[in-house]
Protein backbone atom coordinates (compact mmCIF):
# COMPACT_ATOMS: atom_id res chain seq x y z
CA UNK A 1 -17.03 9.16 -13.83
CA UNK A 2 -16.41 9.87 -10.10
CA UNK A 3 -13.52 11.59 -10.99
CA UNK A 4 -14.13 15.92 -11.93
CA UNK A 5 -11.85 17.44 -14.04
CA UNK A 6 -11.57 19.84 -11.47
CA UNK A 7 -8.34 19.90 -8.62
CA UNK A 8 -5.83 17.26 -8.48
CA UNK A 9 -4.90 13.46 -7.08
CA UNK A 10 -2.61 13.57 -4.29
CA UNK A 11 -0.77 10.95 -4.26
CA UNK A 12 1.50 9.74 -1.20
CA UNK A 13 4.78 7.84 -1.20
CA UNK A 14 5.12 9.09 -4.89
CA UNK A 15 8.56 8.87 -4.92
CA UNK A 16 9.27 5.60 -5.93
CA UNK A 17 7.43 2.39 -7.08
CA UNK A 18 3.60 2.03 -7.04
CA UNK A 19 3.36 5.91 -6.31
CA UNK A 20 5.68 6.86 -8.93
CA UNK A 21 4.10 4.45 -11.58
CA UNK A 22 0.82 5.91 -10.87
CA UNK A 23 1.58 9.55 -11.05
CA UNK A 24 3.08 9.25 -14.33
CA UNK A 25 0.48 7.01 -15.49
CA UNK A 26 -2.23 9.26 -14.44
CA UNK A 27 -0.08 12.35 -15.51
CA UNK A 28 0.10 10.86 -19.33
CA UNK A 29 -3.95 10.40 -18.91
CA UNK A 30 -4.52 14.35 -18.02
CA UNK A 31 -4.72 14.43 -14.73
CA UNK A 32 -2.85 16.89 -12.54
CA UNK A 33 -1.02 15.39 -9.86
CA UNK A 34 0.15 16.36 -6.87
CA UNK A 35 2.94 13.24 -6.43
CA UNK A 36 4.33 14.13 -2.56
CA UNK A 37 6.99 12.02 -0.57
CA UNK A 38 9.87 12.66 2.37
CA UNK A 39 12.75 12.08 -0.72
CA UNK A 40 11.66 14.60 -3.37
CA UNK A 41 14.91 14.72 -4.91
CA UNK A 42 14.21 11.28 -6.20
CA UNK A 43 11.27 12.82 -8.78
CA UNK A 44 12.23 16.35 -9.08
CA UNK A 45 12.53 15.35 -12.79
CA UNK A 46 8.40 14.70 -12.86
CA UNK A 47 8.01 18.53 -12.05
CA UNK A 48 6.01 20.12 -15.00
CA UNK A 49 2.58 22.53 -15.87
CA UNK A 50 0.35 19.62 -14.25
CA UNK A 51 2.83 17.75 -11.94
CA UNK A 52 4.02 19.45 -9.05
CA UNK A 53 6.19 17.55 -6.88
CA UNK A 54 5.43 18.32 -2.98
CA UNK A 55 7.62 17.60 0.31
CA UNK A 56 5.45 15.59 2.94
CA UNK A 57 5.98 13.62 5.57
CA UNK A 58 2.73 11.78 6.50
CA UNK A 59 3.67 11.13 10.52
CA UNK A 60 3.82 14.56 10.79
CA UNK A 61 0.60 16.37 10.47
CA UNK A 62 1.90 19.42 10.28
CA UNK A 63 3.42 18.77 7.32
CA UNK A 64 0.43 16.92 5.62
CA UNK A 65 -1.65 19.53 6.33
CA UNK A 66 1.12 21.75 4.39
CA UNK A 67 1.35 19.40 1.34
CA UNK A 68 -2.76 19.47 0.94
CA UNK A 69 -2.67 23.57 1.40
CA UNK A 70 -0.09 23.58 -1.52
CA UNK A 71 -1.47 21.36 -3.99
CA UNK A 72 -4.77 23.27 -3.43
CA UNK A 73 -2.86 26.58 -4.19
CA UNK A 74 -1.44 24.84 -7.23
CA UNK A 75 -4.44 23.24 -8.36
CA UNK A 76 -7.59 24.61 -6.91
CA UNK A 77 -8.65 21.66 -4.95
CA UNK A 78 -8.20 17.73 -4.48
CA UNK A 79 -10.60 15.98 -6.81
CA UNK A 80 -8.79 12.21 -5.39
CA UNK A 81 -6.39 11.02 -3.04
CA UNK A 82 -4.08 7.86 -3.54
CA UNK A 83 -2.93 7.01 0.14
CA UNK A 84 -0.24 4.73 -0.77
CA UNK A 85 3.18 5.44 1.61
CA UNK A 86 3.55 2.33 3.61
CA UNK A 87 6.51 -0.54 4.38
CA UNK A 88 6.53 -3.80 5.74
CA UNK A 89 8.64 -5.46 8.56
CA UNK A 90 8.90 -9.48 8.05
CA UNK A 91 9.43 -10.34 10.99
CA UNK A 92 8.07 -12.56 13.98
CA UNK A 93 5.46 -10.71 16.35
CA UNK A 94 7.52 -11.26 19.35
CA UNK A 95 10.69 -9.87 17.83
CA UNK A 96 9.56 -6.65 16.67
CA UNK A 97 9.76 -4.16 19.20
CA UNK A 98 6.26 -2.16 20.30
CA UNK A 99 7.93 1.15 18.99
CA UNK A 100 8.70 -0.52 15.88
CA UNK A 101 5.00 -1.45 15.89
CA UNK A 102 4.12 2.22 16.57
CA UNK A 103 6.49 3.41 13.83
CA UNK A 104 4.77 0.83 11.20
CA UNK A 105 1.16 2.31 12.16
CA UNK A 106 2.57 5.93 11.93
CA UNK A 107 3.31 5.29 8.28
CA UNK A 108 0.90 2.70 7.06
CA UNK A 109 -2.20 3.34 9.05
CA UNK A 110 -2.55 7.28 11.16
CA UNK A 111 -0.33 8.23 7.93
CA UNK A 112 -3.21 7.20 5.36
CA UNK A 113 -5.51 9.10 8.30
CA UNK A 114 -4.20 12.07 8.93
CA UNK A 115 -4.75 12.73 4.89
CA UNK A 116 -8.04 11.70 4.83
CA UNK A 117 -9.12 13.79 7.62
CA UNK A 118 -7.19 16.68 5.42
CA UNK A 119 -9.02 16.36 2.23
CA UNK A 120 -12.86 14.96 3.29
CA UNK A 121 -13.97 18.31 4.53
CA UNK A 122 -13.26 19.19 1.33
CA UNK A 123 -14.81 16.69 -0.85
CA UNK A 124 -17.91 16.62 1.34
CA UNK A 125 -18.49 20.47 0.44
CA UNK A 126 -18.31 19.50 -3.21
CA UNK A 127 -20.12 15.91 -2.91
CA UNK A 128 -17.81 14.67 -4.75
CA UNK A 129 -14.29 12.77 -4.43
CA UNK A 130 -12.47 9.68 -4.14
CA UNK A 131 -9.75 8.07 -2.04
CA UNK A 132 -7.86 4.84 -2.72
CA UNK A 133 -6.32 3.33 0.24
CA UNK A 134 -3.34 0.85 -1.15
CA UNK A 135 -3.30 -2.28 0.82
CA UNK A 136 -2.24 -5.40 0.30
CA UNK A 137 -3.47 -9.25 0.04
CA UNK A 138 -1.74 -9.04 3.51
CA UNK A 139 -4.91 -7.14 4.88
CA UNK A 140 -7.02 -10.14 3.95
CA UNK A 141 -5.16 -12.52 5.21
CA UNK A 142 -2.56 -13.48 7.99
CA UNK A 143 0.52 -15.31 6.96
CA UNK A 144 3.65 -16.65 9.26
CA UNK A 145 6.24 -13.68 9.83
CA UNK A 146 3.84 -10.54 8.16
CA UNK A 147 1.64 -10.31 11.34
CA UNK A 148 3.23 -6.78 12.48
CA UNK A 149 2.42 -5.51 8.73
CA UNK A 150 -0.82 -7.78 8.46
CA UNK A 151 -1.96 -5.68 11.12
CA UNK A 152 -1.31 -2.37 9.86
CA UNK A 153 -3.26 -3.43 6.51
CA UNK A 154 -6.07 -5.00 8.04
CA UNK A 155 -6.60 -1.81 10.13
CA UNK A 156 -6.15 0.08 7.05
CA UNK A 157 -9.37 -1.79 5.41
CA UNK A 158 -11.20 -1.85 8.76
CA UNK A 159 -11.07 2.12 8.37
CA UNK A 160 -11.84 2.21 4.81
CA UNK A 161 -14.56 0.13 5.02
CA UNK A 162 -16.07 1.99 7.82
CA UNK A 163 -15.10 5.35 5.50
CA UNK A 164 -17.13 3.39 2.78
CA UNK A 165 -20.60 3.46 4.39
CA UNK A 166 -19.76 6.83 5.80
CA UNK A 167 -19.23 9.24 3.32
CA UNK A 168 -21.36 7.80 0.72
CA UNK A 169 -23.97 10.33 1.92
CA UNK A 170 -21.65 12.92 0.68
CA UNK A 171 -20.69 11.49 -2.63
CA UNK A 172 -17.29 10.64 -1.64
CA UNK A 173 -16.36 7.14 -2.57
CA UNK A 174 -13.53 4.86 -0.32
CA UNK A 175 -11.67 2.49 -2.48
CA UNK A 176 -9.49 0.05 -1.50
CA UNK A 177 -6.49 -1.39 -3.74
CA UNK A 178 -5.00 -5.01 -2.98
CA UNK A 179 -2.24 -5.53 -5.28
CA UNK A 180 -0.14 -8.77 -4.14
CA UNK A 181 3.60 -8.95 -4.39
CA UNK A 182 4.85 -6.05 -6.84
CA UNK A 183 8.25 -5.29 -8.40
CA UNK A 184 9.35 -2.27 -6.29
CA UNK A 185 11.54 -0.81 -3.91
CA UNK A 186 9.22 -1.45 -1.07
CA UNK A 187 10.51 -5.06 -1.33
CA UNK A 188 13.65 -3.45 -0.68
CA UNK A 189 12.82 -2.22 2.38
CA UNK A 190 11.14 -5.04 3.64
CA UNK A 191 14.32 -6.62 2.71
CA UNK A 192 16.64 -4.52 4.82
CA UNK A 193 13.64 -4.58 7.75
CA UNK A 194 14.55 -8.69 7.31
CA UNK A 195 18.61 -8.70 7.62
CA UNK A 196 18.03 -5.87 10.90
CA UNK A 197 15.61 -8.19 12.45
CA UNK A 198 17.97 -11.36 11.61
CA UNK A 199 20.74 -9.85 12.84
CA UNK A 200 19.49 -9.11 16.30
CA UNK A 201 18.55 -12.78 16.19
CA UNK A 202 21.52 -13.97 15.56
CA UNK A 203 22.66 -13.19 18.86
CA UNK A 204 19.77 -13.70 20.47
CA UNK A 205 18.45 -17.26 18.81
CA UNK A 206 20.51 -18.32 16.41
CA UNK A 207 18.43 -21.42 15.08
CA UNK A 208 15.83 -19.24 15.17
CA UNK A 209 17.41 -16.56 12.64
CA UNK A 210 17.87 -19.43 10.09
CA UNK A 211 14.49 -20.71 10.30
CA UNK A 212 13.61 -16.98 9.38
CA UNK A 213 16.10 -16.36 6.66
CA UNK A 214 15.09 -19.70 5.10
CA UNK A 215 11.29 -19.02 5.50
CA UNK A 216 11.90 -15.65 3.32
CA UNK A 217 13.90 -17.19 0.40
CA UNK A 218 11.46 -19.70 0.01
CA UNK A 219 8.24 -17.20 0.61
CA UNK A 220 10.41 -14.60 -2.07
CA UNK A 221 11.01 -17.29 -4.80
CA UNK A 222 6.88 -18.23 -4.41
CA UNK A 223 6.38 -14.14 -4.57
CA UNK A 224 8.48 -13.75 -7.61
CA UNK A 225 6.13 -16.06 -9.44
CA UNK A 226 3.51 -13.90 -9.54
CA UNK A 227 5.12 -10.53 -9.33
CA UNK A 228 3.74 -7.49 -11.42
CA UNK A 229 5.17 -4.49 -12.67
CA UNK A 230 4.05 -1.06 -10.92
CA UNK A 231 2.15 -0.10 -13.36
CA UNK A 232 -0.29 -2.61 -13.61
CA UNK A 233 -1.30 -1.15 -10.12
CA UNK A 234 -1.50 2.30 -11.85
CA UNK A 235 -3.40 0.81 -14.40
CA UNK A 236 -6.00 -0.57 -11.72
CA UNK A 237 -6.07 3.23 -10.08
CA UNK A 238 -6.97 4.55 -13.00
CA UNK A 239 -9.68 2.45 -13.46
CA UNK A 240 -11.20 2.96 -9.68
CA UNK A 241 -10.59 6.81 -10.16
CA UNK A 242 -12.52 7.05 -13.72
CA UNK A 243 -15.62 4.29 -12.58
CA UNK A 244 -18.97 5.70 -12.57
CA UNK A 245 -19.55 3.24 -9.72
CA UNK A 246 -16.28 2.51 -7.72
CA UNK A 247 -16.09 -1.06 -6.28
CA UNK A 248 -14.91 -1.51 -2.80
CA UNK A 249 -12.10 -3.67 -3.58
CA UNK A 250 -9.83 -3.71 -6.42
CA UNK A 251 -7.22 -6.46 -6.71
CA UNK A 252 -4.28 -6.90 -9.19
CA UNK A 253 -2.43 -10.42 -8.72
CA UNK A 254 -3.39 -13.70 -8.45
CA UNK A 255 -2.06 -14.01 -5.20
CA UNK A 256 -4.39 -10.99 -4.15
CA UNK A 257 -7.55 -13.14 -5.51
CA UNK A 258 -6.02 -16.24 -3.53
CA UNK A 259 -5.97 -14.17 -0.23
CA UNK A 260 -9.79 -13.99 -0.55
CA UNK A 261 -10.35 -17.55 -0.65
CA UNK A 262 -7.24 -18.51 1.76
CA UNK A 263 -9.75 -16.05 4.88
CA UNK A 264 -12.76 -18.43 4.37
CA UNK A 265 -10.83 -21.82 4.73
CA UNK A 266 -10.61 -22.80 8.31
CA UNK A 267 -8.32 -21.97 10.43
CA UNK A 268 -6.92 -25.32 11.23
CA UNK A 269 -6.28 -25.99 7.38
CA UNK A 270 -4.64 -22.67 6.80
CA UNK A 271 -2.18 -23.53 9.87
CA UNK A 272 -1.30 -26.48 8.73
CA UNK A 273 -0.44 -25.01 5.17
CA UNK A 274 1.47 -21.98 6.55
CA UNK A 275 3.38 -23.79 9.30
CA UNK A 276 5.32 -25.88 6.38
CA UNK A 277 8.18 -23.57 4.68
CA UNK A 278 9.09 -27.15 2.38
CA UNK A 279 5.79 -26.51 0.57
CA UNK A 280 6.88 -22.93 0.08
CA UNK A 281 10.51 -24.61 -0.98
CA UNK A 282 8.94 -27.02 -3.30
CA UNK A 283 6.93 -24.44 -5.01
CA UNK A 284 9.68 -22.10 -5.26
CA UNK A 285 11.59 -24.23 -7.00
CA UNK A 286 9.78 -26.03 -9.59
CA UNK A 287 9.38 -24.83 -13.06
CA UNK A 288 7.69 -21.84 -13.47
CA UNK A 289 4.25 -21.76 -15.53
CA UNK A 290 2.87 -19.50 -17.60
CA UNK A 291 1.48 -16.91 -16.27
């Protein structure tokens, strides 16, 4: 089992879906956690013996840095790290602004970094540790209107796999988690990243702003097909954290699978798929299957 009984797994963006899920999973499985977010109000009731609920913001190092000094005072080390804060933007490339960009990397991609480099020096002085970098079936694979978050996740797994190869020396395994379209709050957001973008464009291009707003409900009513609860993610977690041999990749929906065989088709056939929304309509729409 890669992961010692010894320290904690700090978990980021534990406030709320995948991050909550998994701290309480992992919580009811013995583990202490260290479950850490900007809105700690939202899981003060999580605080116990081994749960201690931490402020941080991870586009602030200062404060990372903070949040991995106090769950070492708490716990006496990090064991594992779940780097899971992130949020999407649906949007057109061209109509996301390069500081929205910037903002998207803060969180999804330096965020997930500036952890890392907070807990490794750690681990490698034990030889032992784990970190789970949550990505998507996004990272895999590029899709019409996720490019600006495609590109945060795909950067995320370039690093991770890099991290892989690197720190194996040192006994510290890099895990990355793929889970596909999940029931939780970050749909939400993505959601209210969707209406700001629309609205700008529907001053700017109004044709354009339908297009959009009908691409989504027909991509949303595919995604709610295959959605999972959050804690099949957690569920998935647990298993990378507790595996004698990690694997590289972990992925939980079908969708997540379908992303790995969607990168090797050629490019011309996956253009020609992802440049019809009626496909996406007619799919939507018809009965739904057992799943």
């Amino acid at each position: 089992m890669v992961l010692e009984s010894e320290g904690c797994v700090f978990i980021t963006g534990a406030t709320r879906g995948i991050g909550r899920a998994t701290a309480e999973f992992l919580h009811k499985k013995g583990f202490s956690i260290a479950a850490t977010g900007r809105n700690t109000h939202l899981i003060a009731d999580l605080e116990s013996d081994k749960m201690a609920v931490i402020s941080c913001d991870v586009t602030d190092e200062r404060s990372v840095l903070h949040a991995v000094e106090e769950a070492r005072a708490r716990f006496g080390g990090i064991a594992a790290v779940v780097n899971n804060a992130g949020y999407g933007i649906p949007a057109p490339v061209d109509t996301v602004s390069t500081q929205e960009v910037a903002n998207l990397f803060e969180v999804n991609v330096f965020g997930a970094h500036r952890v890392a480099r907070a807990v490794i020096p750690e681990m490698k002085r034990n030889s032992r540790g784990i970190i789970v970098n949550i990505s998507s079936a996004a990272g895999r694979i590029v899709t019409p209107n996720l490019g600006i978050y495609s590109a945060s996740k795909f950067a995320l797994e370039a690093l991770s796999d890099a991290m892989r190869v690197e720190l194996r020396p040192y006994g510290v395994h890099v895990v990355l988690v793929e889970p596909g379209p999940i029931a939780t709050s970050f749909g939400e957001r993505s959601r209210e990243e969707l209406r700001r973008v629309a609205s700008r464009l529907e001053r700017e291009d109004p044709e354009r702003a339908k297009e959009l707003s009908r691409f989504w409900e027909n991509g949303l009513g595919l995604l709610d097909r295959f959605r999972k609860d959050p804690h099949s993610v957690a569920r998935v977690i647990h298993r990378a954290l507790t595996a004698k041999r990690p694997q590289p990749r972990y992925r939980v929906t079908l969708l997540a699978w379908a992303a790995e065989v969607g990168r090797v088709l050629p490019a011309r056939i996956t253009d020609s798929i992802f440049s019809r929304d009626d496909v996406l309509f007619r799919f939507a729409k018809s009965p739904r299957h057992s799943e």
